[in-house]
Protein backbone atom coordinates (compact mmCIF):
# COMPACT_ATOMS: atom_id res chain seq x y z
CA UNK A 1 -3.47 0.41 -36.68
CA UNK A 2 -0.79 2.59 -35.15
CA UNK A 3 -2.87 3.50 -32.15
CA UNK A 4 -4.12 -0.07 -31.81
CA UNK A 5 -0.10 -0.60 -31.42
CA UNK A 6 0.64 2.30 -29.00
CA UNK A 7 -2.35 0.74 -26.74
CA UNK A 8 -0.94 -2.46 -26.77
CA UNK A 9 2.37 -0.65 -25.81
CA UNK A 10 1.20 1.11 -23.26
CA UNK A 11 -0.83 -1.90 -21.63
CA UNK A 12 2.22 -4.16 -22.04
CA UNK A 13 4.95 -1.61 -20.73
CA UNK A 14 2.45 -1.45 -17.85
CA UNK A 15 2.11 -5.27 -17.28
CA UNK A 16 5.59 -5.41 -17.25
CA UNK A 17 5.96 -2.84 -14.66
CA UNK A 18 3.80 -4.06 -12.37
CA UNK A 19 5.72 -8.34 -12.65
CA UNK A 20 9.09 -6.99 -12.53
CA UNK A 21 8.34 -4.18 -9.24
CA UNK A 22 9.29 -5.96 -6.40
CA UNK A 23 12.68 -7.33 -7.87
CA UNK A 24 13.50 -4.86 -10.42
CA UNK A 25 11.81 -1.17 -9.20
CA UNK A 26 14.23 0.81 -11.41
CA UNK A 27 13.17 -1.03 -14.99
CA UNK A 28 9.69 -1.13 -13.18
CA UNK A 29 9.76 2.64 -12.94
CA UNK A 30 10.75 2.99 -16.75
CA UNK A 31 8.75 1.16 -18.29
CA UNK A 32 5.53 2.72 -16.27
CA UNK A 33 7.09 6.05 -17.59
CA UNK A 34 6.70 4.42 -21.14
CA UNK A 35 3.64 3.51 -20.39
CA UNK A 36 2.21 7.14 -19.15
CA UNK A 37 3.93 8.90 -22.13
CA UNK A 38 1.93 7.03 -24.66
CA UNK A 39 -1.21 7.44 -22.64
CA UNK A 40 -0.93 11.03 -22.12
CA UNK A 41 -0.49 11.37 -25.98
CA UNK A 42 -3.42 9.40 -26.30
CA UNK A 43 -5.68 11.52 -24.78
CA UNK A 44 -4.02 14.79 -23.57
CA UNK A 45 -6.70 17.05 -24.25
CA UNK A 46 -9.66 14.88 -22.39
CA UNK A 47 -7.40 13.75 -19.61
CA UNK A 48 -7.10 17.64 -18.65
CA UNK A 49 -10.73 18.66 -18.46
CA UNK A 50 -11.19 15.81 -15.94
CA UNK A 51 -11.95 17.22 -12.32
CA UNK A 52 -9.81 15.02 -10.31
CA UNK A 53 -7.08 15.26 -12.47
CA UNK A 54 -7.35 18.93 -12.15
CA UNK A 55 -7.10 18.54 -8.62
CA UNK A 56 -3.94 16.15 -9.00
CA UNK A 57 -2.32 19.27 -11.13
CA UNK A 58 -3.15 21.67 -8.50
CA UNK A 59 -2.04 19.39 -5.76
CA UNK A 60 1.49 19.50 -7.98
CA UNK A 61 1.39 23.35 -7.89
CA UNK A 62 1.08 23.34 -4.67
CA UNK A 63 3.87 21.69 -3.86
CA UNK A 64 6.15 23.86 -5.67
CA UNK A 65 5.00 26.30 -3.64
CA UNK A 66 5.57 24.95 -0.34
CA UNK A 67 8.78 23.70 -1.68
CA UNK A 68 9.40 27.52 -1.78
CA UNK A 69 8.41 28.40 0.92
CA UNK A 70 9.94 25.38 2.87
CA UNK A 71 11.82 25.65 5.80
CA UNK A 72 14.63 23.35 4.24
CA UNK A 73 14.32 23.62 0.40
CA UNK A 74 16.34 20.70 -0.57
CA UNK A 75 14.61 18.26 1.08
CA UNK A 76 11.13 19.34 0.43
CA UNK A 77 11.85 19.36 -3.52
CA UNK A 78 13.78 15.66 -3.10
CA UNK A 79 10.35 15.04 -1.45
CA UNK A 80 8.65 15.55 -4.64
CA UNK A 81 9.72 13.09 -6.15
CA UNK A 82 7.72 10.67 -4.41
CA UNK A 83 4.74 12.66 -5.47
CA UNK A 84 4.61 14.10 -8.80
CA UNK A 85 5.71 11.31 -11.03
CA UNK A 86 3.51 8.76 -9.87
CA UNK A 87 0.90 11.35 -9.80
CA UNK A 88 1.71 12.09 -13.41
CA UNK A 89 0.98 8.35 -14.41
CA UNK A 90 -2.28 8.50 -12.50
CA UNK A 91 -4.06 11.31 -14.26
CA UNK A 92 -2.86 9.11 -17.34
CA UNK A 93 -4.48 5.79 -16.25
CA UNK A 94 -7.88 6.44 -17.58
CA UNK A 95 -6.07 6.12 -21.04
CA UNK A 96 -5.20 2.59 -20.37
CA UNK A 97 -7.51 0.81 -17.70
CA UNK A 98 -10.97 1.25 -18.48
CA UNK A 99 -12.40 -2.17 -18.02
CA UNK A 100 -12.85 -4.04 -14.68
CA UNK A 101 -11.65 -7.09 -16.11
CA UNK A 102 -8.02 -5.30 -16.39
CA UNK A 103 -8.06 -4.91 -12.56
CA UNK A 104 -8.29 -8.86 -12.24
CA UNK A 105 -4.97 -9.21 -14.68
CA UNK A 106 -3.26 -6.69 -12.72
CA UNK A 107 -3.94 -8.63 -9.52
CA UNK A 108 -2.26 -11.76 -10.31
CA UNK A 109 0.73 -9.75 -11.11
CA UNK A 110 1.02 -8.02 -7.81
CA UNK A 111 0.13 -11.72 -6.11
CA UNK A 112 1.78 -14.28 -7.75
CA UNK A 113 5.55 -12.40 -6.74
CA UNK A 114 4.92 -12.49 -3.52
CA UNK A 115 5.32 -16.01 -3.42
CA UNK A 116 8.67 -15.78 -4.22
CA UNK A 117 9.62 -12.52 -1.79
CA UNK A 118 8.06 -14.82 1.14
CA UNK A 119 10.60 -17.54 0.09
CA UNK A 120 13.48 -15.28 0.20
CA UNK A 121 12.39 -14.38 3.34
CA UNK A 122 12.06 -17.63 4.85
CA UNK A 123 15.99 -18.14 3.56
CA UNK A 124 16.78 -14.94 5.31
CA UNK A 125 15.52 -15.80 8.95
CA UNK A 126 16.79 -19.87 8.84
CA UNK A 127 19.49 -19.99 6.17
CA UNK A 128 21.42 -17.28 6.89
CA UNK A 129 20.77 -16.06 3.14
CA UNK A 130 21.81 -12.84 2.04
CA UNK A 131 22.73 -10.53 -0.77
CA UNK A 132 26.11 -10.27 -2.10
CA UNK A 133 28.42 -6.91 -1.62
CA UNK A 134 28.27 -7.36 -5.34
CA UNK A 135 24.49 -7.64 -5.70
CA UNK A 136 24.18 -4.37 -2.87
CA UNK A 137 26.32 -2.22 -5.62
CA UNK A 138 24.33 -3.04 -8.62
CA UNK A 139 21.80 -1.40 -6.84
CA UNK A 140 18.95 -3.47 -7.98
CA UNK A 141 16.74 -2.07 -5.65
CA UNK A 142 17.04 -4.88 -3.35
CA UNK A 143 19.33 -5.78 -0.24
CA UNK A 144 18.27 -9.35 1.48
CA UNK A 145 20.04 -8.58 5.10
CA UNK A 146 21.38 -11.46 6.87
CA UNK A 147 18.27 -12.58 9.55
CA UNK A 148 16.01 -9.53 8.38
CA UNK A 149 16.11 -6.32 9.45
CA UNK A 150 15.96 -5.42 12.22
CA UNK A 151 17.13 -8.86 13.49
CA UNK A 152 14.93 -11.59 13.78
CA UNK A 153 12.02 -10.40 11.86
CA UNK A 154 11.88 -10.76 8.57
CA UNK A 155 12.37 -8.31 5.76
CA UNK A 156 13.26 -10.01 2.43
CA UNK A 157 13.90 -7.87 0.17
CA UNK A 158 12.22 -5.21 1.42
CA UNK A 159 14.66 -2.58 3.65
CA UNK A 160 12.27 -3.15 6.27
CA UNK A 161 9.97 -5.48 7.80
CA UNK A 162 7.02 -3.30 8.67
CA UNK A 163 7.75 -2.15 4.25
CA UNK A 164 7.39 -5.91 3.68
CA UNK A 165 4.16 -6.56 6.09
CA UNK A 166 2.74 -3.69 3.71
CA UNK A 167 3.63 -5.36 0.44
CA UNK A 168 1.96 -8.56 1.74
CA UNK A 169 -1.11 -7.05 3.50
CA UNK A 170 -1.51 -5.40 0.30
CA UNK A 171 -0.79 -8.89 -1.96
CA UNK A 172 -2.69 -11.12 0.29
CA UNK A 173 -5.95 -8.91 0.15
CA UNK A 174 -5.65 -9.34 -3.50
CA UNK A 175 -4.87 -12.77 -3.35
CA UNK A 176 -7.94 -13.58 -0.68
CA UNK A 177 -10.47 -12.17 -2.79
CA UNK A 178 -9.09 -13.75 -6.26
CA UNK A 179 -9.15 -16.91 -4.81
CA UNK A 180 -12.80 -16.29 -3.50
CA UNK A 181 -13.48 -15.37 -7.15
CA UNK A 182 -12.48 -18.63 -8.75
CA UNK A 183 -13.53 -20.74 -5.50
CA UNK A 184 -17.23 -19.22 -5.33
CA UNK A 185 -17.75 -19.47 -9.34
CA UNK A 186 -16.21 -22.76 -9.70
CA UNK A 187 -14.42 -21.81 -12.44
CA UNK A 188 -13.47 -24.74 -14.96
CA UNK A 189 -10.07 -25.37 -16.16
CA UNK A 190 -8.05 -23.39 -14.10
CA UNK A 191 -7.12 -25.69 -11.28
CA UNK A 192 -3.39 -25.16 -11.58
CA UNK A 193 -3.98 -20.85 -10.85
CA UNK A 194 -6.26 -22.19 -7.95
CA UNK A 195 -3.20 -24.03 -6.76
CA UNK A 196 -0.97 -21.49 -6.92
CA UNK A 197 -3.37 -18.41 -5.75
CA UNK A 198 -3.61 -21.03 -2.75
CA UNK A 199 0.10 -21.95 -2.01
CA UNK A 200 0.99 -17.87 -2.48
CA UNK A 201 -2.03 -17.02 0.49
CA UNK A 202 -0.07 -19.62 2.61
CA UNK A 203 3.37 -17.84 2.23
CA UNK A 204 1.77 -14.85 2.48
CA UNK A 205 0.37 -15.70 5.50
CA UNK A 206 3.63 -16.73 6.54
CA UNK A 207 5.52 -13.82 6.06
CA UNK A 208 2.96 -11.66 7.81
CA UNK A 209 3.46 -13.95 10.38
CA UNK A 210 7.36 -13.58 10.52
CA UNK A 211 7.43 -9.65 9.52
CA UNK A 212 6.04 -9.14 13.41
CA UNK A 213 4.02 -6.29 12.25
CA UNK A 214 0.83 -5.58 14.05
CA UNK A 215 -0.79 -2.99 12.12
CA UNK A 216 -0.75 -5.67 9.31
CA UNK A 217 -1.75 -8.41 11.33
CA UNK A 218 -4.96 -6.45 12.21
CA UNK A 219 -5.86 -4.68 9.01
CA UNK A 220 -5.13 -8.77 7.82
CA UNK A 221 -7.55 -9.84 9.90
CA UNK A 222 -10.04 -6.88 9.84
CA UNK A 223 -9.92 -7.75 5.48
CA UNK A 224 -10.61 -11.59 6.08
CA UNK A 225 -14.02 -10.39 8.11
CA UNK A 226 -14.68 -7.60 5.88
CA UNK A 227 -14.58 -10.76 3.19
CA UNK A 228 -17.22 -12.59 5.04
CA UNK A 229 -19.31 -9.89 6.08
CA UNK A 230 -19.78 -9.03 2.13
CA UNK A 231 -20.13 -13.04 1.27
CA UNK A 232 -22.74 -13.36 3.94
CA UNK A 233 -20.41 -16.37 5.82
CA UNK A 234 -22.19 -15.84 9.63
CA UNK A 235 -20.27 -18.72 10.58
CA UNK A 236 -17.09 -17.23 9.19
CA UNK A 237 -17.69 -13.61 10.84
CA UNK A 238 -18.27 -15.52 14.18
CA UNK A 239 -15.23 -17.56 13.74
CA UNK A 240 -12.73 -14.18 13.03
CA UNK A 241 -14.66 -12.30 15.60
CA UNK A 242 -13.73 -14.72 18.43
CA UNK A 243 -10.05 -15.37 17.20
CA UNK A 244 -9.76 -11.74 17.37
CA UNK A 245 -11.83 -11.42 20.76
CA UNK A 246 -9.28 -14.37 22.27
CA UNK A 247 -5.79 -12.66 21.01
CA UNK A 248 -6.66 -9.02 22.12
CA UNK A 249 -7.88 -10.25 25.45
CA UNK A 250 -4.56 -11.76 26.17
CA UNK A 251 -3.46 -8.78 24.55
CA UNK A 252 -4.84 -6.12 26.58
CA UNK A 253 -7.47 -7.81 28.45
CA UNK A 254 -7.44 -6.84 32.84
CA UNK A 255 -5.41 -8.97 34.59
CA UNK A 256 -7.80 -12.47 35.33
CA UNK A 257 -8.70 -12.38 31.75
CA UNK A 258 -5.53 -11.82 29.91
CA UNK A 259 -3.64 -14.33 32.13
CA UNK A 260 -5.92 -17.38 31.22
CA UNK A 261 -5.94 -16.04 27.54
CA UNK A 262 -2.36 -15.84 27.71
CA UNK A 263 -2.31 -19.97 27.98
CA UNK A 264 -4.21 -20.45 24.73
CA UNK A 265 -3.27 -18.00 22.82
CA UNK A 266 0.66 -18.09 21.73
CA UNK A 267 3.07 -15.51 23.32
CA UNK A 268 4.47 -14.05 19.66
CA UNK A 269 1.45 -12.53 18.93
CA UNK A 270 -0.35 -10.97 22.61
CA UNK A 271 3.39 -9.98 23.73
CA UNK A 272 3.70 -8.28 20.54
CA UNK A 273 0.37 -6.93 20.34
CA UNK A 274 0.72 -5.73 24.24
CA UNK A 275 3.75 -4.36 23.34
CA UNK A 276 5.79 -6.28 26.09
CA UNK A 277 7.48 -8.14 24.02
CA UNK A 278 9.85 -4.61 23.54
CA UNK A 279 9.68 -3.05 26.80
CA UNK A 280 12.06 0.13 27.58
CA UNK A 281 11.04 1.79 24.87
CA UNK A 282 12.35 5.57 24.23
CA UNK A 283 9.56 8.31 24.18
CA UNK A 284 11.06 9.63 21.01
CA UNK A 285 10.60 6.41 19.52
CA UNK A 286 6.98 6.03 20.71
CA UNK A 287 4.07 6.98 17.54
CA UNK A 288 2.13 9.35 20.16
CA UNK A 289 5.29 11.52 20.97
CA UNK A 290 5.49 11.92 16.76
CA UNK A 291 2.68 12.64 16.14
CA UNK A 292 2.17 15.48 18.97
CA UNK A 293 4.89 16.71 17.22
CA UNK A 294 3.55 16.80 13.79
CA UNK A 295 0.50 18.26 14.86
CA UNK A 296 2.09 21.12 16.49
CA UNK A 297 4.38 21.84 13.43
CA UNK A 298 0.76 21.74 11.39
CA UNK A 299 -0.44 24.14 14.35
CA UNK A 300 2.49 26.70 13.85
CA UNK A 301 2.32 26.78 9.84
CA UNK A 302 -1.27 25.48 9.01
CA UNK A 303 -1.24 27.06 5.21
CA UNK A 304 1.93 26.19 3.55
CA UNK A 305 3.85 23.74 6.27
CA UNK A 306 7.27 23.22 6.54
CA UNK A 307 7.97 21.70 3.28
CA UNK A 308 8.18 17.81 2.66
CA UNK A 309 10.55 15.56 4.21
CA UNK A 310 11.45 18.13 6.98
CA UNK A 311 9.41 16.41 9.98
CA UNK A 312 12.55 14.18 10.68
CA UNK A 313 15.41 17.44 10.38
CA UNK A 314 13.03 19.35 12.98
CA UNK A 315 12.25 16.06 15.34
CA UNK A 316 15.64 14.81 15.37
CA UNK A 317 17.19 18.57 16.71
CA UNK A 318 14.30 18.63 19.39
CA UNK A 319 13.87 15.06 20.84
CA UNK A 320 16.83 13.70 20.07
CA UNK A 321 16.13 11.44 17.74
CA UNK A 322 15.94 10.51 13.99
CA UNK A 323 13.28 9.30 12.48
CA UNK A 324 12.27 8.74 8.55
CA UNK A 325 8.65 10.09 9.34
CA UNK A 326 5.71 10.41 12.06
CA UNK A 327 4.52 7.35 11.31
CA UNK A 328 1.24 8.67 10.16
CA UNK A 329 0.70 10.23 6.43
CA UNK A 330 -1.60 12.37 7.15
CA UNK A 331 -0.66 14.20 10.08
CA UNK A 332 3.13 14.49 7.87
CA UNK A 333 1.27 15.77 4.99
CA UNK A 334 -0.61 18.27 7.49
CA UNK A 335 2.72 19.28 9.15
CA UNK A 336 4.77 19.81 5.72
CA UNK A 337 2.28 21.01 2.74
CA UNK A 338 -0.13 22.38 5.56
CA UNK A 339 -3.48 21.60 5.59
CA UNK A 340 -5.23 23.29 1.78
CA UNK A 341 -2.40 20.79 0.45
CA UNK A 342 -3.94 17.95 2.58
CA UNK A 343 -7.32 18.76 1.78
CA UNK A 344 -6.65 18.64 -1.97
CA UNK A 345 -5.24 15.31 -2.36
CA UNK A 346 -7.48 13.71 -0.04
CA UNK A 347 -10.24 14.94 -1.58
CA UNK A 348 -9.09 14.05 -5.22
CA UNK A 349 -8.75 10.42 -4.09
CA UNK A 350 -11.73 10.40 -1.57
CA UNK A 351 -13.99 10.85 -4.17
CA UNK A 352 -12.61 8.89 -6.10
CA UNK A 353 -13.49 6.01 -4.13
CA UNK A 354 -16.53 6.93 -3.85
CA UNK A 355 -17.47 7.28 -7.35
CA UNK A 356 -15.85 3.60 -7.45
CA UNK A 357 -18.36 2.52 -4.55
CA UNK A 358 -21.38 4.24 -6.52
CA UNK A 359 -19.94 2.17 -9.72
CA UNK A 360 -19.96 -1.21 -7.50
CA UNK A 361 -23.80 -0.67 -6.83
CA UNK A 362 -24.52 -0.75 -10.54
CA UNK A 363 -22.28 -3.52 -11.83
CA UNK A 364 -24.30 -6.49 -12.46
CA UNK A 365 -21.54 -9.57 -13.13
CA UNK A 366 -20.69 -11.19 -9.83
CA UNK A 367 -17.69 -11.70 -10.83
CA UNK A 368 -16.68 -7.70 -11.70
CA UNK A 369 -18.48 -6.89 -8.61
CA UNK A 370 -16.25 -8.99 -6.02
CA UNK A 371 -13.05 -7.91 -7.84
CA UNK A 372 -13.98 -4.21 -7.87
CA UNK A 373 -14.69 -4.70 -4.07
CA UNK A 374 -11.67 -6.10 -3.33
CA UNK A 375 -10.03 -3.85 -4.98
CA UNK A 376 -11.29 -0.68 -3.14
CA UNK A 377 -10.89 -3.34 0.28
CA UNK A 378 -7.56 -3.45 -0.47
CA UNK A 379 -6.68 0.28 -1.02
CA UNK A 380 -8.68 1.04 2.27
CA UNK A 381 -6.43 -1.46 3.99
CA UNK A 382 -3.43 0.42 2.90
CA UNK A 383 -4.95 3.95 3.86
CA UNK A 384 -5.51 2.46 7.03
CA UNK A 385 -2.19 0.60 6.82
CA UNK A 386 -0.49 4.67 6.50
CA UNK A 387 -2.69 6.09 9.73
CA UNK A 388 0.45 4.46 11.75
CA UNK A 389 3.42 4.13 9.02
CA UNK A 390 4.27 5.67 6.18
CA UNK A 391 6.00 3.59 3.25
CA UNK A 392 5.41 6.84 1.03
CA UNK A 393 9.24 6.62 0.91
CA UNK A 394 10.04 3.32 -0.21
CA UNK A 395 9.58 3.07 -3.87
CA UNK A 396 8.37 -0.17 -4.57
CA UNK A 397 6.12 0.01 -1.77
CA UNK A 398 4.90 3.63 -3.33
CA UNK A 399 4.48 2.78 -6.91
CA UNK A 400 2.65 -0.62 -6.00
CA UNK A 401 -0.11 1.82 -4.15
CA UNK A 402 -0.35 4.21 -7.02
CA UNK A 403 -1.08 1.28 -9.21
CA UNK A 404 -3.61 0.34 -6.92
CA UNK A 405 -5.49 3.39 -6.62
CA UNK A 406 -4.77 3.94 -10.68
CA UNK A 407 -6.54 1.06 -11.24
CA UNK A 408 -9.99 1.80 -9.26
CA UNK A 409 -9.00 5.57 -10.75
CA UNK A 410 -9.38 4.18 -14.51
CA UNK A 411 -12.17 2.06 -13.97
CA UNK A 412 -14.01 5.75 -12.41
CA UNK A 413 -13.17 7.74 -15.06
CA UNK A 414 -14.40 5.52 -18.15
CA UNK A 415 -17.73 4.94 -16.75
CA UNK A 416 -17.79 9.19 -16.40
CA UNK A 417 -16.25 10.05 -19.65
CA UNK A 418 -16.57 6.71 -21.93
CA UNK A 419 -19.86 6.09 -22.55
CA UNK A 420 -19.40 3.34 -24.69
CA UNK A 421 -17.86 1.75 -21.47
C-alpha cells in the first residue's frame, strides 16, 4: 500500500509540474524534484544497470571534467545546471511513465496552457498589458513586457519571442496530433475537449503568427505535412506543399517569380522569411558568423572544449558583440564539452528514439500508435527547432523538452526492462 502511495505521489507531483510550468517554473521545478526522488527510490538499483542511463551518468562526469578544465570555471559549472538536474529526473522516468497512454495525459497538460500564454500575448501587443514592478520582484518566473520583446513581436510571458515560438511549436505539435486522435476515432462524449483542443490550435496558431519566428513557422509547417504524409491525406500534402512552394517563392524566388508571388502572398511572412524585413544587419549578429566561430573554438580544443557557457565571454571579446549562444546546440556543445561530450549525449538520446521508432512498428492500437508518433514528431521538431537557437537556457523552455524526451524515454525503457509491459 505504501508504494502504491509513493507512485501515486510521484505521478501526481509530476502532473503538477508539468500544468503549473509555464506560469509557475520554480514550484514546477520542485515538485518534478519530488517526483524524481521517489522514483529513484523506487527503483535505484535497476535504473543504474540501464545503458542509456549509464551514458547520461557518464555524460555528467564528463562535465565535471570539462568544468575543470574550462577556460572560465564559473561559468561552465553555472552551466551545469541546465544539464544535470533535468538529466537526473530523466534516468528516473522509467520509474514513473511506462505506459503510452501516460504520454496522451501529459499532452493535454503541456497544450491546454498555451491557450492562456497566447492570450496574454495578444494583451501584450494591443492592450498595452504588462507585468507589474511588483509582479517582476516576486520573481515568478515570468515578466509580460509592454508590446513583447523585442518590440512588436510578441513574447508573453516568455523573455523572448523566438523562447515563446518554441513553447508553441512544441504545444501545437501536440495539440495537432491530439486533435487528429479524437477527430479520426470519433471519440464519443468528449465534445467539449474537442472544443477546446480546437480553440487552443487557433491561438496557437496565432501566436506563432505574432512571435515572427521563422524557424517555427517552418518546422510548423514541415509537422502539419509530416501529419498528412503519415495519415495518407494526398490532398492535404498537395495543399501544404503548394502553400509552402507560393511563400518561399516570394521568399527567395529570382526576381520575375518572387515579384508576382509577392502580390499573393502577404508581406509579414516573405519579408520576414527573405530577411528584408531587417535589413542592415551586423555580421556579429548574423547565425553563420557564430557558428564559424564555434566551430573553430571546437577546432582548437576538440577533446575537452572550453567549458559551458563560455562561447558568449570568447565571442563578445573578439567580434564585438554579446551574445547568449551560437544559435545552434550542437555546434555550442562541440565548442564547450568538445566533441566525446557531444558524442555521448547524442548518442544516449539518438538511440533512444530509435528504440521508440522500433516500439511504434509493433504497437497495434491506432490510437497508441498516432500519439507515440507525435510524440517523437514533436521532439524532432524541437531538435530541429535547436540546429538554429538554443532555448537550453531558458528554464521553462528546458524542462518542458526534458519532459518530452522523458516521456518517449519511459515508454523505451519499460518495453526493454518490464516485461509485463
Amino acid at each position: 500500500m505504501n508504494s502504491k502511495n509513493n507512485n501515486n505521489l510521484a505521478w501526481h507531483s509530476f502532473e503538477f509540474a508539468v500544468a503549473l510550468l509555464p506560469f509557475f517554473p520554480l514550484l514546477a521545478g520542485l515538485s518534478l524534484l519530488v517526483s524524481t526522488i521517489i522514483s529513484w527510490k523506487k527503483g535505484y538499483s535497476q535504473l543504474i544497470r540501464y545503458r542509456p542511463n549509464q551514458a547520461l551518468m557518464l555524460f555528467a562526469i564528463w562535465l565535471l571534467i570539462t568544468s575543470f578544465t574550462s577556460a572560465k570555471p564559473p561559468e561552465a559549472w553555472a552551466g551545469t545546471g541546465n544539464f544535470l538536474p533535468f538529466m537526473f529526473y530523466l534516468a528516473s522516468s522509467g520509474m514513473l511513465i511506462s505506459q503510452i497512454s501516460q504520454l496522451r495525459r501529459i499532452g493535454y497538460l503541456i497544450v491546454i496552457p498555451s491557450l492562456f500564454v497566447v492570450l496574454l500575448g495578444i494583451g501584450q501587443l494591443y492592450w498595452g498589458w504588462e507585468s507589474s514592478p511588483q509582479i517582476n520582484q516576486l520573481n515568478l518566473g515570468w515578466t509580460l513586457a509592454h508590446s513583447g520583446n523585442p518590440i512588436g513581436r510578441m513574447s508573453s510571458i516568455f523573455m523572448y519571442a523566438n523562447i515563446l515560438a518554441a513553447y508553441l511549436l512544441l504545444s501545437f505539435l501536440l495539440g495537432l496530433g491530439l486533435w487528429l486522435e479524437l477527430f479520426l476515432l470519433k471519440a464519443k462524449g468528449k465534445k467539449i475537449t474537442f472544443t477546446l483542443l480546437s480553440l487552443t490550435l487557433i491561438t496557437d496558431i496565432v501566436g506563432l503568427v505574432l512571435s515572427d519566428s521563422r524557424n517555427a513557422w517552418i518546422l510548423a509547417v514541415a509537422g502539419c505535412l509530416a501529419f498528412a504524409i503519415y495519415l495518407g491525406y494526398r490532398w492535404l500534402v498537395a495543399m501544404v506543399v503548394a502553400i509552402a512552394a507560393l511563400i518561399a517563392g516570394a521568399s527567395w524566388g529570382p526576381s520575375p517569380i518572387s515579384t508576382t508571388l509577392r502580390h499573393i502572398v502577404p508581406s509579414y511572412f516573405w519579408a520576414r522569411l527573405s530577411d528584408e524585413l531587417y535589413p542592415n544587419r551586423s555580421i556579429g549578429s548574423l547565425r553563420t558568423t557564430q557558428w564559424s566561430f564555434a566551430w573553430d573554438m571546437m577546432l582548437h580544443r576538440p577533446v575537452f572544449g572550453w567549458g559551458l557557457r563560455n562561447f558568449s565571454p570568447f565571442y563578445s571579446a573578439q567580434v564585438g558583440e554579446w551574445l547568449g549562444h551560437p544559435h545552434n546546440f550542437f555546434l555550442m556543445l562541440l565548442a564547450e564539452v568538445g566533441i566525446p561530450g557531444t558524442f555521448i549525449i547524442s548518442s544516449a538520446i539518438g538511440s533512444t528514439i530509435y528504440q521508440a521508432i522500433k516500439i511504434l512498428s509493433k504497437v497495434s492500437s491506432r490510437s497508441e500508435h498516432f500519439i507515440l508518433f507525435t510524440y517523437l514528431l514533436t521532439f524532432i521538431s524541437c531538435v530541429l527547432f535547436n540546429l538554429f537557437d538554443v532555448t537550453l537556457f531558458n528554464t521553462k523552455i528546458n524542462m518542458l523538452d526534458w519532459i518530452l524526451i522523458s516521456a518517449i524515454w519511459g515508454v523505451v525503457y519499460a518495453k526493454k526492462n518490464l516485461p509485463q509491459q
